[in-house]
Protein backbone atom coordinates (compact mmCIF):
# COMPACT_ATOMS: atom_id res chain seq x y z
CA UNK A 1 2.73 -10.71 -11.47
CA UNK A 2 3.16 -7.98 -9.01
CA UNK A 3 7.09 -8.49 -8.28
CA UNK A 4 7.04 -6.60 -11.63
CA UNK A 5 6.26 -3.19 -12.81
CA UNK A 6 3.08 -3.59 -14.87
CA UNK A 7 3.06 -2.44 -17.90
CA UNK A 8 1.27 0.66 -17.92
CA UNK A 9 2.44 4.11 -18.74
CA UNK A 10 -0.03 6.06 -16.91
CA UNK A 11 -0.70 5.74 -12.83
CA UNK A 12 -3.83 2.87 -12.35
CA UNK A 13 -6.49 3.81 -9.78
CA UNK A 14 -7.35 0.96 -7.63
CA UNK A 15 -9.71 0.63 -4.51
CA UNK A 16 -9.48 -2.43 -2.28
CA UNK A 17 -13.49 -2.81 -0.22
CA UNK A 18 -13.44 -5.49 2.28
CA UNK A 19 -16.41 -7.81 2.26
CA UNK A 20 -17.79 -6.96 5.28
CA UNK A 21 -16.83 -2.90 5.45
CA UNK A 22 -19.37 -2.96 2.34
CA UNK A 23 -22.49 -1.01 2.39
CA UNK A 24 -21.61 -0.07 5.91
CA UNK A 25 -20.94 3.54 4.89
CA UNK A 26 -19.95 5.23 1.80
CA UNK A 27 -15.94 5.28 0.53
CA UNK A 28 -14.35 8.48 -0.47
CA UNK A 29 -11.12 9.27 -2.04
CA UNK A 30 -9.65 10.60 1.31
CA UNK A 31 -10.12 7.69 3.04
CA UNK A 32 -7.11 6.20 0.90
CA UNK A 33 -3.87 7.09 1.33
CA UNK A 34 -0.92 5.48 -0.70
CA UNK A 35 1.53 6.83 1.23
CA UNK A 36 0.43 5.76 4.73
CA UNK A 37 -0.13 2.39 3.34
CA UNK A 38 3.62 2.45 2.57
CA UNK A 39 4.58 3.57 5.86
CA UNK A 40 2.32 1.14 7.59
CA UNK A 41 4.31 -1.92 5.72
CA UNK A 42 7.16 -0.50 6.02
CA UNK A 43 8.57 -3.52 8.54
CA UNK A 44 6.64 -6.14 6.99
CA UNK A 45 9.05 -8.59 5.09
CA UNK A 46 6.09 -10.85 2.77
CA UNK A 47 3.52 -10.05 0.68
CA UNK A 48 1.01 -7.77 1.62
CA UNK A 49 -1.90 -10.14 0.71
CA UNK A 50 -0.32 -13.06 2.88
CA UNK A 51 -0.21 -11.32 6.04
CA UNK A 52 -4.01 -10.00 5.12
CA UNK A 53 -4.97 -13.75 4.68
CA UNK A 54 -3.00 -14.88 8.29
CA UNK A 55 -4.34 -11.82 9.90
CA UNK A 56 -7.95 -12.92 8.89
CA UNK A 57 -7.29 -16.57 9.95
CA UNK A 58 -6.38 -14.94 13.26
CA UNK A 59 -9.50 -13.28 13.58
CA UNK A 60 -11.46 -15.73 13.27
């Protein structure tokens, strides 16, 4: 589903809260930026979600 463009006209607001980062302190809209996510994954060759997942596994 998301190697497509949705099918939206308008931009979607979405927030991503870890588990654990969860009633640890309040979220605001400045703590997301769009465009530093972008240039964070900028090298990274899979899906975002699959190197979450192995970088969790690693934690662990």
């Amino acid at each position: 589903m998301l190697d497509s463009q949705p099918p939206r006209k308008k931009p979607v607001k979405v927030k991503v809260i870890f588990e654990e980062a969860a009633g640890t302190s309040r979220l605001y809209p400045d703590d997301f930026s769009f465009a530093k996510t972008l240039e964070l994954l900028k090298d990274i060759k899979s899906y975002f979600a699959d190197e979450l997942v192995k970088d969790r596994r690693e934690a662990e």
